[in-house]
C-alpha atoms as a PDB file:
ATOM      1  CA  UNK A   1     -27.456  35.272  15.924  1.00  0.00           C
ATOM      2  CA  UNK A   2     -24.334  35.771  14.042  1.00  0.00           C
ATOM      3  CA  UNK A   3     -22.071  36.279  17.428  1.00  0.00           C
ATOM      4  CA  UNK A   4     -23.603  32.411  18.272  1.00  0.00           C
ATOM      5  CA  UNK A   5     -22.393  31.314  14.666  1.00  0.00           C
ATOM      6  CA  UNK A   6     -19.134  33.201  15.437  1.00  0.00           C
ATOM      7  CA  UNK A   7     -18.516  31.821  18.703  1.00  0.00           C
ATOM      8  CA  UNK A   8     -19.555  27.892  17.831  1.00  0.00           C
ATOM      9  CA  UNK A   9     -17.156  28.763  14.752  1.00  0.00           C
ATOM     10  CA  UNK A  10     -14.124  30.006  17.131  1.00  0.00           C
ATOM     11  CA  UNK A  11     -15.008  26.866  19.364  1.00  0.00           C
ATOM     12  CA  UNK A  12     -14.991  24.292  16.641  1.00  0.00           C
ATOM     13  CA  UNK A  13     -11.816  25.880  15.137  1.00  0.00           C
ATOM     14  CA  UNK A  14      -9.925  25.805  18.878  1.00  0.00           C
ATOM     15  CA  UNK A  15     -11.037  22.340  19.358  1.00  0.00           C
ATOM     16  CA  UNK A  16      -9.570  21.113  15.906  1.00  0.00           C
ATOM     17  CA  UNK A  17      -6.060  22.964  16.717  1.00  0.00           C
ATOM     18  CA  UNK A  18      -6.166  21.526  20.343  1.00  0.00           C
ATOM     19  CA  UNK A  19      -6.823  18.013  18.632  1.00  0.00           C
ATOM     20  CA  UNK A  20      -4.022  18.494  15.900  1.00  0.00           C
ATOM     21  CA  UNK A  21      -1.445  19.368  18.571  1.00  0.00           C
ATOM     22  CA  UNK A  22      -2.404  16.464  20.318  1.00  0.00           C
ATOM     23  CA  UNK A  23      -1.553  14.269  17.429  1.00  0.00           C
ATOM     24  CA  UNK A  24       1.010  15.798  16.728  1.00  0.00           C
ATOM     25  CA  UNK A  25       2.627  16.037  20.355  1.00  0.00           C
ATOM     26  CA  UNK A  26       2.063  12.642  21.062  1.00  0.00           C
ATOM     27  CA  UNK A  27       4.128  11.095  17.803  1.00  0.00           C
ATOM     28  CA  UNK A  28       0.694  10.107  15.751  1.00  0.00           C
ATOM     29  CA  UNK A  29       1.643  12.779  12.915  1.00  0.00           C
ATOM     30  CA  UNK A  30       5.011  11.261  11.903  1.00  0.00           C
ATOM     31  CA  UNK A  31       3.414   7.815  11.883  1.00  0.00           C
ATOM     32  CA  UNK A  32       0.314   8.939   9.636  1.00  0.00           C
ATOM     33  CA  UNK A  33       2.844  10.575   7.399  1.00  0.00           C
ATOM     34  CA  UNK A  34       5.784   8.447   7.665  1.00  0.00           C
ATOM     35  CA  UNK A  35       4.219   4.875   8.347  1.00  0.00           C
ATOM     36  CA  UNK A  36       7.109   2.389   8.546  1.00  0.00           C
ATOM     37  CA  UNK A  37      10.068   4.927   7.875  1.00  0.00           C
ATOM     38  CA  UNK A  38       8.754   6.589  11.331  1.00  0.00           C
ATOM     39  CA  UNK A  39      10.471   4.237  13.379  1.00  0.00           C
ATOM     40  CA  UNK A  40      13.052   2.725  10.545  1.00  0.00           C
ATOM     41  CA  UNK A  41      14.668   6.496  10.660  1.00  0.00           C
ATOM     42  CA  UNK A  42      14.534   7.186  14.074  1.00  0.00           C
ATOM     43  CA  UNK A  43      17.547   4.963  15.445  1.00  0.00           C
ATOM     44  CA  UNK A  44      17.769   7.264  18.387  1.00  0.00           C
ATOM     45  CA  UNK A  45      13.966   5.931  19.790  1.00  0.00           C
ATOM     46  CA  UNK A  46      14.018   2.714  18.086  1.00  0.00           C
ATOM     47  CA  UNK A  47      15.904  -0.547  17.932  1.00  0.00           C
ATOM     48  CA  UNK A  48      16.048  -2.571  14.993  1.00  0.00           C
ATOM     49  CA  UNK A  49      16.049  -6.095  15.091  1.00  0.00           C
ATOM     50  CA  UNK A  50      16.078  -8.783  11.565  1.00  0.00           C
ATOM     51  CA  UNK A  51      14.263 -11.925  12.535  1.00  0.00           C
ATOM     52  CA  UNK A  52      15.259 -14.509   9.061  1.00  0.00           C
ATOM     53  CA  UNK A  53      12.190 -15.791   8.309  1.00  0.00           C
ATOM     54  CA  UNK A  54      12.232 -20.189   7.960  1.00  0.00           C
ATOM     55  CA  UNK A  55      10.878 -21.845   4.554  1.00  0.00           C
ATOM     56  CA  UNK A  56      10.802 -21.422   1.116  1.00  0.00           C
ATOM     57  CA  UNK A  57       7.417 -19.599  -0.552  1.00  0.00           C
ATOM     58  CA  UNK A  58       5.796 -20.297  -3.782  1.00  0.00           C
ATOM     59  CA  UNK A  59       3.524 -18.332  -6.555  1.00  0.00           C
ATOM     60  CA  UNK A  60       2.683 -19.835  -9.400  1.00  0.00           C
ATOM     61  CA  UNK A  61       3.074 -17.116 -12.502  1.00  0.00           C
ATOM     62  CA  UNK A  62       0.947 -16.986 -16.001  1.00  0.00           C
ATOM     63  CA  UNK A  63       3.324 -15.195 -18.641  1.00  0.00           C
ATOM     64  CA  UNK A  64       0.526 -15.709 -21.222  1.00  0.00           C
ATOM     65  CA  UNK A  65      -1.759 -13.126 -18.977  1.00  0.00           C
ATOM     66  CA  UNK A  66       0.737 -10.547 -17.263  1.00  0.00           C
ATOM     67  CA  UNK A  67      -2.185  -9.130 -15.402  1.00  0.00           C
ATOM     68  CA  UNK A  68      -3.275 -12.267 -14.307  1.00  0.00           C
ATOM     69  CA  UNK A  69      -0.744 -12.185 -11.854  1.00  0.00           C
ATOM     70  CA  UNK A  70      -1.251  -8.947  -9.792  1.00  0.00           C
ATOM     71  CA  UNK A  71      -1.978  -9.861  -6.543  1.00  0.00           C
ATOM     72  CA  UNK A  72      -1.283 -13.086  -6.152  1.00  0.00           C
ATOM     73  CA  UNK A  73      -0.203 -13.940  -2.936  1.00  0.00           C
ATOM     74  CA  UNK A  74       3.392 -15.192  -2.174  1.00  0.00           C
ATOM     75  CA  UNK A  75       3.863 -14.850   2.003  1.00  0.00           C
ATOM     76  CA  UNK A  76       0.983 -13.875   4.200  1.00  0.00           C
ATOM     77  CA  UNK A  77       0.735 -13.919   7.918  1.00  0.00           C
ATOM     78  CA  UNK A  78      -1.501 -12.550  10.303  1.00  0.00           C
ATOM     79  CA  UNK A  79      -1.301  -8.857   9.214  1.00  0.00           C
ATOM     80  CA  UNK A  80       2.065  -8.751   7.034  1.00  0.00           C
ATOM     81  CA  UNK A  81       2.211 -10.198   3.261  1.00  0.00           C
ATOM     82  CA  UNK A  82       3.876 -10.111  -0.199  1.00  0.00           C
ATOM     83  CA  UNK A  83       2.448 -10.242  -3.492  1.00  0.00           C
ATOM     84  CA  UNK A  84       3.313  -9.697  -6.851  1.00  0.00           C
ATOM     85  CA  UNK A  85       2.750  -6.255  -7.692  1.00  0.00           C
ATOM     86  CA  UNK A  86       3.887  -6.679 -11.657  1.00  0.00           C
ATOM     87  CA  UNK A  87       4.833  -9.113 -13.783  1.00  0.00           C
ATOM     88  CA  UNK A  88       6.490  -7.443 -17.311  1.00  0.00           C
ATOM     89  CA  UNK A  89       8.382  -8.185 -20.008  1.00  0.00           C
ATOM     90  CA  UNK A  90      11.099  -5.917 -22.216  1.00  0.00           C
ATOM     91  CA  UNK A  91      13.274  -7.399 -24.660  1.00  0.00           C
ATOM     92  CA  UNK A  92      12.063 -10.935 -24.364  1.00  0.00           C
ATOM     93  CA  UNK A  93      13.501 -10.809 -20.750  1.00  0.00           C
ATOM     94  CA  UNK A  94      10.153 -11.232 -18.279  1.00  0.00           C
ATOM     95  CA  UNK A  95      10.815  -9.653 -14.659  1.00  0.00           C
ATOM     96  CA  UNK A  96       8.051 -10.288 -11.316  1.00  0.00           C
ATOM     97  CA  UNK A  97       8.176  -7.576  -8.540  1.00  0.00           C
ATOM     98  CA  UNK A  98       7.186  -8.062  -5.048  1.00  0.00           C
ATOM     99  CA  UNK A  99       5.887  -5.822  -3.019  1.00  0.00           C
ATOM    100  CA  UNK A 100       5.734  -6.158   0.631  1.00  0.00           C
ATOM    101  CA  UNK A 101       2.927  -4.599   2.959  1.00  0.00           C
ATOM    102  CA  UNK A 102       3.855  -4.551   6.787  1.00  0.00           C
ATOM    103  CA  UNK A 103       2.772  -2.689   9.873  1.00  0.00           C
ATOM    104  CA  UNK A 104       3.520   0.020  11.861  1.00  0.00           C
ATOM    105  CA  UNK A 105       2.256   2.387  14.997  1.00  0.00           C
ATOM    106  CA  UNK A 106       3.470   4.466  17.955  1.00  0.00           C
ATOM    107  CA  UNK A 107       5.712   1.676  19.894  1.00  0.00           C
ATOM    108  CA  UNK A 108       6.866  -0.564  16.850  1.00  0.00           C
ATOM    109  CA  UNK A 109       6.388  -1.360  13.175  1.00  0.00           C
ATOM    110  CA  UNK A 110       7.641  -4.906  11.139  1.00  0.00           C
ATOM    111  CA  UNK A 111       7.751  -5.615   7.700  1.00  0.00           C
ATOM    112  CA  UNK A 112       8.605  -9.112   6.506  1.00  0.00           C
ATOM    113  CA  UNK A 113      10.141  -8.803   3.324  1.00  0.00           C
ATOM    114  CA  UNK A 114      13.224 -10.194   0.944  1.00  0.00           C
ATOM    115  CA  UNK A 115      15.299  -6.878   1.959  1.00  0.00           C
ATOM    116  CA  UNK A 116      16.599  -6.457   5.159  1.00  0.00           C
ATOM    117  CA  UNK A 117      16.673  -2.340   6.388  1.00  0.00           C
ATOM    118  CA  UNK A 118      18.340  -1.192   9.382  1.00  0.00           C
ATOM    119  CA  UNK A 119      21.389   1.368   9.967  1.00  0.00           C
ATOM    120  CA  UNK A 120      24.905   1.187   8.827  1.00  0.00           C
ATOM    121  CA  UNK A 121      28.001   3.072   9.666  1.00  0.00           C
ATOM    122  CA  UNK A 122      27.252   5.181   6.283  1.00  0.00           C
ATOM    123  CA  UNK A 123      23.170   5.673   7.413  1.00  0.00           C
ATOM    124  CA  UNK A 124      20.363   3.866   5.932  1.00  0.00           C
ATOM    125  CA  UNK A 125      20.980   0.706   4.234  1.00  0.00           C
ATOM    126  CA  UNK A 126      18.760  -1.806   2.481  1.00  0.00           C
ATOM    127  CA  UNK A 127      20.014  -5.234   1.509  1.00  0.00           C
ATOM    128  CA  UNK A 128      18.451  -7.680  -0.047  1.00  0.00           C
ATOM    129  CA  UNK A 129      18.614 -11.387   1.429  1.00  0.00           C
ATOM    130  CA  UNK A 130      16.316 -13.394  -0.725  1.00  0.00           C
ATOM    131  CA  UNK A 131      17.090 -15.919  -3.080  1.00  0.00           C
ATOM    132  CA  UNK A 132      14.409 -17.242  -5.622  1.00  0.00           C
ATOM    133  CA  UNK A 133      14.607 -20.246  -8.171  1.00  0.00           C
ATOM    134  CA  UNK A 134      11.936 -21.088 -10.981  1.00  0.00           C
ATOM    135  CA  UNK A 135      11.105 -23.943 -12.043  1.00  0.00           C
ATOM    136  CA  UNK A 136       9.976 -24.231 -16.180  1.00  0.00           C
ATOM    137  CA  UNK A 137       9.238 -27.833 -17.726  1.00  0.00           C
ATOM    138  CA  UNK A 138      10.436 -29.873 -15.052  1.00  0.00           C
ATOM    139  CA  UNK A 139      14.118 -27.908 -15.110  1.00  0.00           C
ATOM    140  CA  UNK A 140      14.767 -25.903 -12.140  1.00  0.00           C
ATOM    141  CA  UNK A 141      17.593 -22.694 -12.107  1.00  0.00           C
ATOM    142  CA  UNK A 142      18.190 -19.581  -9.748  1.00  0.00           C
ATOM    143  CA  UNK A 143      16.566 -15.837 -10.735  1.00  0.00           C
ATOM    144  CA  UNK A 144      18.973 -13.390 -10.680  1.00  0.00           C
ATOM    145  CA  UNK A 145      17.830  -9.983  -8.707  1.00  0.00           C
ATOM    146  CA  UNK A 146      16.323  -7.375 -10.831  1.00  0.00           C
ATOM    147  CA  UNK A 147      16.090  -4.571  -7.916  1.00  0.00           C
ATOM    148  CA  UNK A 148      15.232  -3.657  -4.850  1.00  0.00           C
ATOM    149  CA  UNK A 149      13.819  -0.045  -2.969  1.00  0.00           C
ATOM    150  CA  UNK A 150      14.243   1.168   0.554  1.00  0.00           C
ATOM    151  CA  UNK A 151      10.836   1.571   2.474  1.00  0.00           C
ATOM    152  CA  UNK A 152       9.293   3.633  -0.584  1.00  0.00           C
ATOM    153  CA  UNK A 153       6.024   2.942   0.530  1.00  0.00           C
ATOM    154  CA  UNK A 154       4.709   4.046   4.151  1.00  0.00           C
ATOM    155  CA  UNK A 155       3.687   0.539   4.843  1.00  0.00           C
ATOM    156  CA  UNK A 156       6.318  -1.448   2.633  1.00  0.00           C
ATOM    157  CA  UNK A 157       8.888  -1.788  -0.196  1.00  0.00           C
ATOM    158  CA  UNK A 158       9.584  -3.854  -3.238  1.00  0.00           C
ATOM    159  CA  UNK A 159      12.102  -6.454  -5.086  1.00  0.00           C
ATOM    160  CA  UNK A 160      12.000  -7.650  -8.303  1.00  0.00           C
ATOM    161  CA  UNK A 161      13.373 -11.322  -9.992  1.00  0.00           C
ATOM    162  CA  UNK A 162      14.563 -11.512 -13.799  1.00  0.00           C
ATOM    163  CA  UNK A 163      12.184 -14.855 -14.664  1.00  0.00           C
ATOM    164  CA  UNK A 164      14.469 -16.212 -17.904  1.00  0.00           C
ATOM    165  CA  UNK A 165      18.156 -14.904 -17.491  1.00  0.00           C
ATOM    166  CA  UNK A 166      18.902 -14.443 -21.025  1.00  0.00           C
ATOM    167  CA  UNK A 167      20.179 -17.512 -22.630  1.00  0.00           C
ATOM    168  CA  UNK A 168      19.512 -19.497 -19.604  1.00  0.00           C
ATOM    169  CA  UNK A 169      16.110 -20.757 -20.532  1.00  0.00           C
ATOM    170  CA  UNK A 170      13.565 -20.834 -23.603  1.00  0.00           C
ATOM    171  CA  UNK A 171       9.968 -20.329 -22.733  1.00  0.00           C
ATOM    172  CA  UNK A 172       8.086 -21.623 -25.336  1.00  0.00           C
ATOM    173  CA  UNK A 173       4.474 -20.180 -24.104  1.00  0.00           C
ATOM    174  CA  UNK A 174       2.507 -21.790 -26.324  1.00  0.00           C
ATOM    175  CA  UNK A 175       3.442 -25.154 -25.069  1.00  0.00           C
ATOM    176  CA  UNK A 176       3.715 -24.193 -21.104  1.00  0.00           C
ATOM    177  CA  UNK A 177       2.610 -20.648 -19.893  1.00  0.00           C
ATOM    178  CA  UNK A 178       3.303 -21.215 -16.521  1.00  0.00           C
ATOM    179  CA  UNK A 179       6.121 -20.415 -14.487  1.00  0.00           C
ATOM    180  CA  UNK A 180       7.076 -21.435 -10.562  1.00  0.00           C
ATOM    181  CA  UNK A 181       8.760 -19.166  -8.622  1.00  0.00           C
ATOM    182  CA  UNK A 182      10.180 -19.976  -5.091  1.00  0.00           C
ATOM    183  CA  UNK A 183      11.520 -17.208  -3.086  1.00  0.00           C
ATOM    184  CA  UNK A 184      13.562 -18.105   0.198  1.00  0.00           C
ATOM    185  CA  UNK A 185      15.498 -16.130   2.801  1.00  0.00           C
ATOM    186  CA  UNK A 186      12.769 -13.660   3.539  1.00  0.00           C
ATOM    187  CA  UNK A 187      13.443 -11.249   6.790  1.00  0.00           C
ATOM    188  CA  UNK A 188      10.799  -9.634   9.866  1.00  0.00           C
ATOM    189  CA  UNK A 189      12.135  -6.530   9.994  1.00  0.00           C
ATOM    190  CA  UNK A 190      10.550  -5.241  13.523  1.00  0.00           C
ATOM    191  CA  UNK A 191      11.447  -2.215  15.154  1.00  0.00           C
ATOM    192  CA  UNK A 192      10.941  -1.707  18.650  1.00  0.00           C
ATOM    193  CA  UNK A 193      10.964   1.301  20.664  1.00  0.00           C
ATOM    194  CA  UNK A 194      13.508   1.772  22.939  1.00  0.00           C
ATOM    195  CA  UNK A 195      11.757   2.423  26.872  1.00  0.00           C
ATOM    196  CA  UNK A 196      12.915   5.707  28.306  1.00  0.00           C
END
Protein backbone atom coordinates (compact mmCIF):
# COMPACT_ATOMS: atom_id res chain seq x y z
CA UNK A 1 0.00 0.00 0.00
CA UNK A 2 2.38 2.68 0.83
CA UNK A 3 5.04 1.58 -2.10
CA UNK A 4 1.64 2.27 -4.55
CA UNK A 5 1.27 5.79 -2.79
CA UNK A 6 5.07 6.15 -3.21
CA UNK A 7 5.28 5.21 -6.67
CA UNK A 8 1.93 7.27 -8.00
CA UNK A 9 3.76 10.08 -5.83
CA UNK A 10 7.28 9.66 -7.78
CA UNK A 11 5.08 9.45 -11.06
CA UNK A 12 3.04 12.54 -10.48
CA UNK A 13 6.19 14.43 -9.32
CA UNK A 14 8.27 13.22 -12.76
CA UNK A 15 5.38 14.15 -14.82
CA UNK A 16 5.15 17.79 -13.32
CA UNK A 17 9.13 18.29 -13.86
CA UNK A 18 8.81 16.74 -17.43
CA UNK A 19 5.86 19.32 -17.98
CA UNK A 20 7.83 22.36 -16.42
CA UNK A 21 10.82 21.69 -18.68
CA UNK A 22 8.62 21.62 -21.43
CA UNK A 23 7.42 25.08 -20.74
CA UNK A 24 10.21 26.15 -20.05
CA UNK A 25 12.25 24.68 -23.14
CA UNK A 26 9.86 25.75 -25.49
CA UNK A 27 9.93 29.78 -24.49
CA UNK A 28 6.32 29.64 -22.53
CA UNK A 29 8.18 30.51 -19.08
CA UNK A 30 9.67 33.87 -20.15
CA UNK A 31 6.33 34.83 -21.69
CA UNK A 32 4.23 33.86 -18.44
CA UNK A 33 6.78 35.81 -16.50
CA UNK A 34 7.80 38.46 -18.78
CA UNK A 35 4.53 39.07 -20.93
CA UNK A 36 5.27 41.92 -23.35
CA UNK A 37 8.99 42.66 -22.21
CA UNK A 38 9.60 38.86 -23.50
CA UNK A 39 9.85 39.83 -26.92
CA UNK A 40 10.42 43.87 -26.37
CA UNK A 41 13.99 42.69 -24.73
CA UNK A 42 14.91 40.12 -26.89
CA UNK A 43 16.12 42.18 -30.09
CA UNK A 44 18.22 39.23 -31.06
CA UNK A 45 14.72 36.91 -31.82
CA UNK A 46 12.49 39.73 -32.40
CA UNK A 47 11.93 42.65 -34.72
CA UNK A 48 10.28 45.65 -33.70
CA UNK A 49 8.15 47.49 -35.82
CA UNK A 50 5.90 51.15 -34.70
CA UNK A 51 2.76 51.20 -36.75
CA UNK A 52 1.33 55.32 -35.89
CA UNK A 53 -1.95 54.73 -35.19
CA UNK A 54 -4.67 57.33 -37.49
CA UNK A 55 -7.33 59.58 -35.47
CA UNK A 56 -7.74 61.45 -32.58
CA UNK A 57 -9.53 59.58 -29.29
CA UNK A 58 -11.78 61.05 -26.77
CA UNK A 59 -12.83 60.42 -22.86
CA UNK A 60 -14.90 62.53 -21.33
CA UNK A 61 -13.48 63.22 -17.50
CA UNK A 62 -15.66 64.12 -14.15
CA UNK A 63 -13.20 66.15 -11.77
CA UNK A 64 -16.13 66.44 -9.31
CA UNK A 65 -15.92 62.36 -8.86
CA UNK A 66 -12.12 61.32 -9.38
CA UNK A 67 -13.18 57.74 -9.14
CA UNK A 68 -15.74 58.13 -11.49
CA UNK A 69 -13.30 57.99 -14.03
CA UNK A 70 -11.35 54.68 -13.58
CA UNK A 71 -11.89 52.74 -16.38
CA UNK A 72 -13.26 54.62 -18.75
CA UNK A 73 -12.38 53.69 -22.01
CA UNK A 74 -10.23 55.93 -24.34
CA UNK A 75 -8.92 53.42 -27.46
CA UNK A 76 -10.16 49.89 -27.74
CA UNK A 77 -9.72 47.45 -30.53
CA UNK A 78 -10.19 43.96 -30.92
CA UNK A 79 -7.97 42.77 -28.00
CA UNK A 80 -5.69 45.98 -27.23
CA UNK A 81 -7.13 49.19 -25.24
CA UNK A 82 -6.41 52.25 -23.03
CA UNK A 83 -8.17 53.56 -20.19
CA UNK A 84 -7.77 55.85 -17.56
CA UNK A 85 -6.25 54.20 -14.76
CA UNK A 86 -6.33 57.54 -12.31
CA UNK A 87 -7.46 60.71 -12.37
CA UNK A 88 -5.79 62.96 -9.18
CA UNK A 89 -5.26 66.11 -8.10
CA UNK A 90 -2.17 67.81 -5.87
CA UNK A 91 -1.83 71.37 -5.49
CA UNK A 92 -4.87 72.39 -7.43
CA UNK A 93 -3.05 70.89 -10.52
CA UNK A 94 -5.45 67.68 -11.69
CA UNK A 95 -3.33 64.95 -13.72
CA UNK A 96 -5.26 61.64 -15.85
CA UNK A 97 -3.02 58.52 -16.43
CA UNK A 98 -3.46 56.05 -19.09
CA UNK A 99 -2.73 52.84 -18.96
CA UNK A 100 -2.41 50.66 -21.89
CA UNK A 101 -3.21 46.78 -21.96
CA UNK A 102 -1.79 44.90 -25.12
CA UNK A 103 -0.94 41.36 -26.08
CA UNK A 104 1.64 39.09 -26.23
CA UNK A 105 2.67 35.15 -26.88
CA UNK A 106 5.40 32.88 -28.28
CA UNK A 107 5.77 34.44 -32.02
CA UNK A 108 4.75 38.20 -31.33
CA UNK A 109 3.25 40.64 -28.85
CA UNK A 110 1.69 44.53 -29.72
CA UNK A 111 0.73 47.11 -27.54
CA UNK A 112 -0.96 50.22 -28.91
CA UNK A 113 -0.15 52.91 -26.74
CA UNK A 114 0.96 56.90 -26.62
CA UNK A 115 4.76 55.66 -26.05
CA UNK A 116 6.59 54.18 -28.62
CA UNK A 117 9.38 51.24 -27.18
CA UNK A 118 11.90 49.71 -29.27
CA UNK A 119 15.92 49.70 -29.10
CA UNK A 120 18.32 52.51 -29.34
CA UNK A 121 22.01 52.73 -29.77
CA UNK A 122 22.12 53.28 -25.75
CA UNK A 123 19.47 49.99 -25.16
CA UNK A 124 15.94 50.29 -24.28
CA UNK A 125 14.19 53.40 -25.00
CA UNK A 126 10.63 54.58 -24.49
CA UNK A 127 9.33 57.74 -26.10
CA UNK A 128 6.35 59.13 -25.89
CA UNK A 129 4.47 60.30 -29.22
CA UNK A 130 1.09 61.41 -28.09
CA UNK A 131 -0.27 64.68 -27.98
CA UNK A 132 -3.60 65.45 -26.05
CA UNK A 133 -5.73 68.76 -25.91
CA UNK A 134 -8.80 69.44 -23.49
CA UNK A 135 -11.38 71.17 -24.10
CA UNK A 136 -13.16 73.26 -20.80
CA UNK A 137 -16.20 75.74 -21.50
CA UNK A 138 -16.05 75.85 -25.07
CA UNK A 139 -12.02 76.92 -24.93
CA UNK A 140 -9.77 74.36 -26.22
CA UNK A 141 -5.62 74.23 -25.18
CA UNK A 142 -2.84 71.42 -25.34
CA UNK A 143 -1.98 69.10 -21.95
CA UNK A 144 1.38 69.12 -21.25
CA UNK A 145 2.93 65.41 -20.45
CA UNK A 146 2.99 64.47 -16.89
CA UNK A 147 5.04 61.02 -17.41
CA UNK A 148 5.48 58.13 -18.97
CA UNK A 149 6.93 54.22 -17.90
CA UNK A 150 8.62 51.61 -20.00
CA UNK A 151 6.57 48.26 -20.26
CA UNK A 152 6.10 48.18 -16.29
CA UNK A 153 3.36 46.00 -16.61
CA UNK A 154 3.66 42.40 -18.35
CA UNK A 155 0.85 43.28 -20.63
CA UNK A 156 1.27 47.22 -20.85
CA UNK A 157 2.55 50.62 -19.62
CA UNK A 158 1.28 54.02 -18.70
CA UNK A 159 1.31 58.00 -19.53
CA UNK A 160 -0.07 60.59 -17.74
CA UNK A 161 -1.55 64.40 -18.98
CA UNK A 162 -1.42 67.55 -16.53
CA UNK A 163 -5.46 68.53 -17.13
CA UNK A 164 -5.10 72.58 -16.10
CA UNK A 165 -1.38 73.71 -16.71
CA UNK A 166 -1.15 76.09 -13.96
CA UNK A 167 -2.32 79.46 -14.89
CA UNK A 168 -3.51 78.27 -18.16
CA UNK A 169 -7.07 77.59 -17.21
CA UNK A 170 -9.63 78.10 -14.19
CA UNK A 171 -11.94 75.24 -13.53
CA UNK A 172 -14.64 76.48 -11.76
CA UNK A 173 -16.33 72.89 -10.83
CA UNK A 174 -19.22 74.02 -9.52
CA UNK A 175 -20.34 75.57 -12.70
CA UNK A 176 -18.84 72.74 -15.24
CA UNK A 177 -17.31 69.46 -13.78
CA UNK A 178 -16.52 68.06 -16.88
CA UNK A 179 -13.50 67.96 -18.77
CA UNK A 180 -12.69 66.61 -22.63
CA UNK A 181 -9.66 65.14 -23.27
CA UNK A 182 -8.44 64.18 -26.83
CA UNK A 183 -5.35 62.21 -27.14
CA UNK A 184 -3.75 61.80 -30.74
CA UNK A 185 -0.58 60.22 -32.13
CA UNK A 186 -1.05 56.88 -30.48
CA UNK A 187 1.52 53.95 -31.75
CA UNK A 188 1.01 49.66 -32.40
CA UNK A 189 3.96 48.67 -31.07
CA UNK A 190 4.15 44.88 -32.56
CA UNK A 191 6.98 42.75 -32.30
CA UNK A 192 7.52 40.01 -34.53
CA UNK A 193 9.73 37.15 -34.32
CA UNK A 194 12.38 36.93 -36.50
CA UNK A 195 12.13 33.13 -38.62
CA UNK A 196 15.28 31.13 -38.14
Amino acid sequence: MKNSRLQKFSLGVVILLGILFFVWASGWWSVWINGISHAANNTEDFYHHPVPIDGEYTVEIDLSDLDSNEGKVLYRDEDRHIFISKVTINDSVYEVTFRSFGTYGLNNAMLVSGIEHGQSMNGYKSELQAEAHAEYKGVSYDLDPSGSTGLIHRDGDEFSFYLNPSGEIDLDLNEEPIIEVTVSNLVANLWVKIPQ
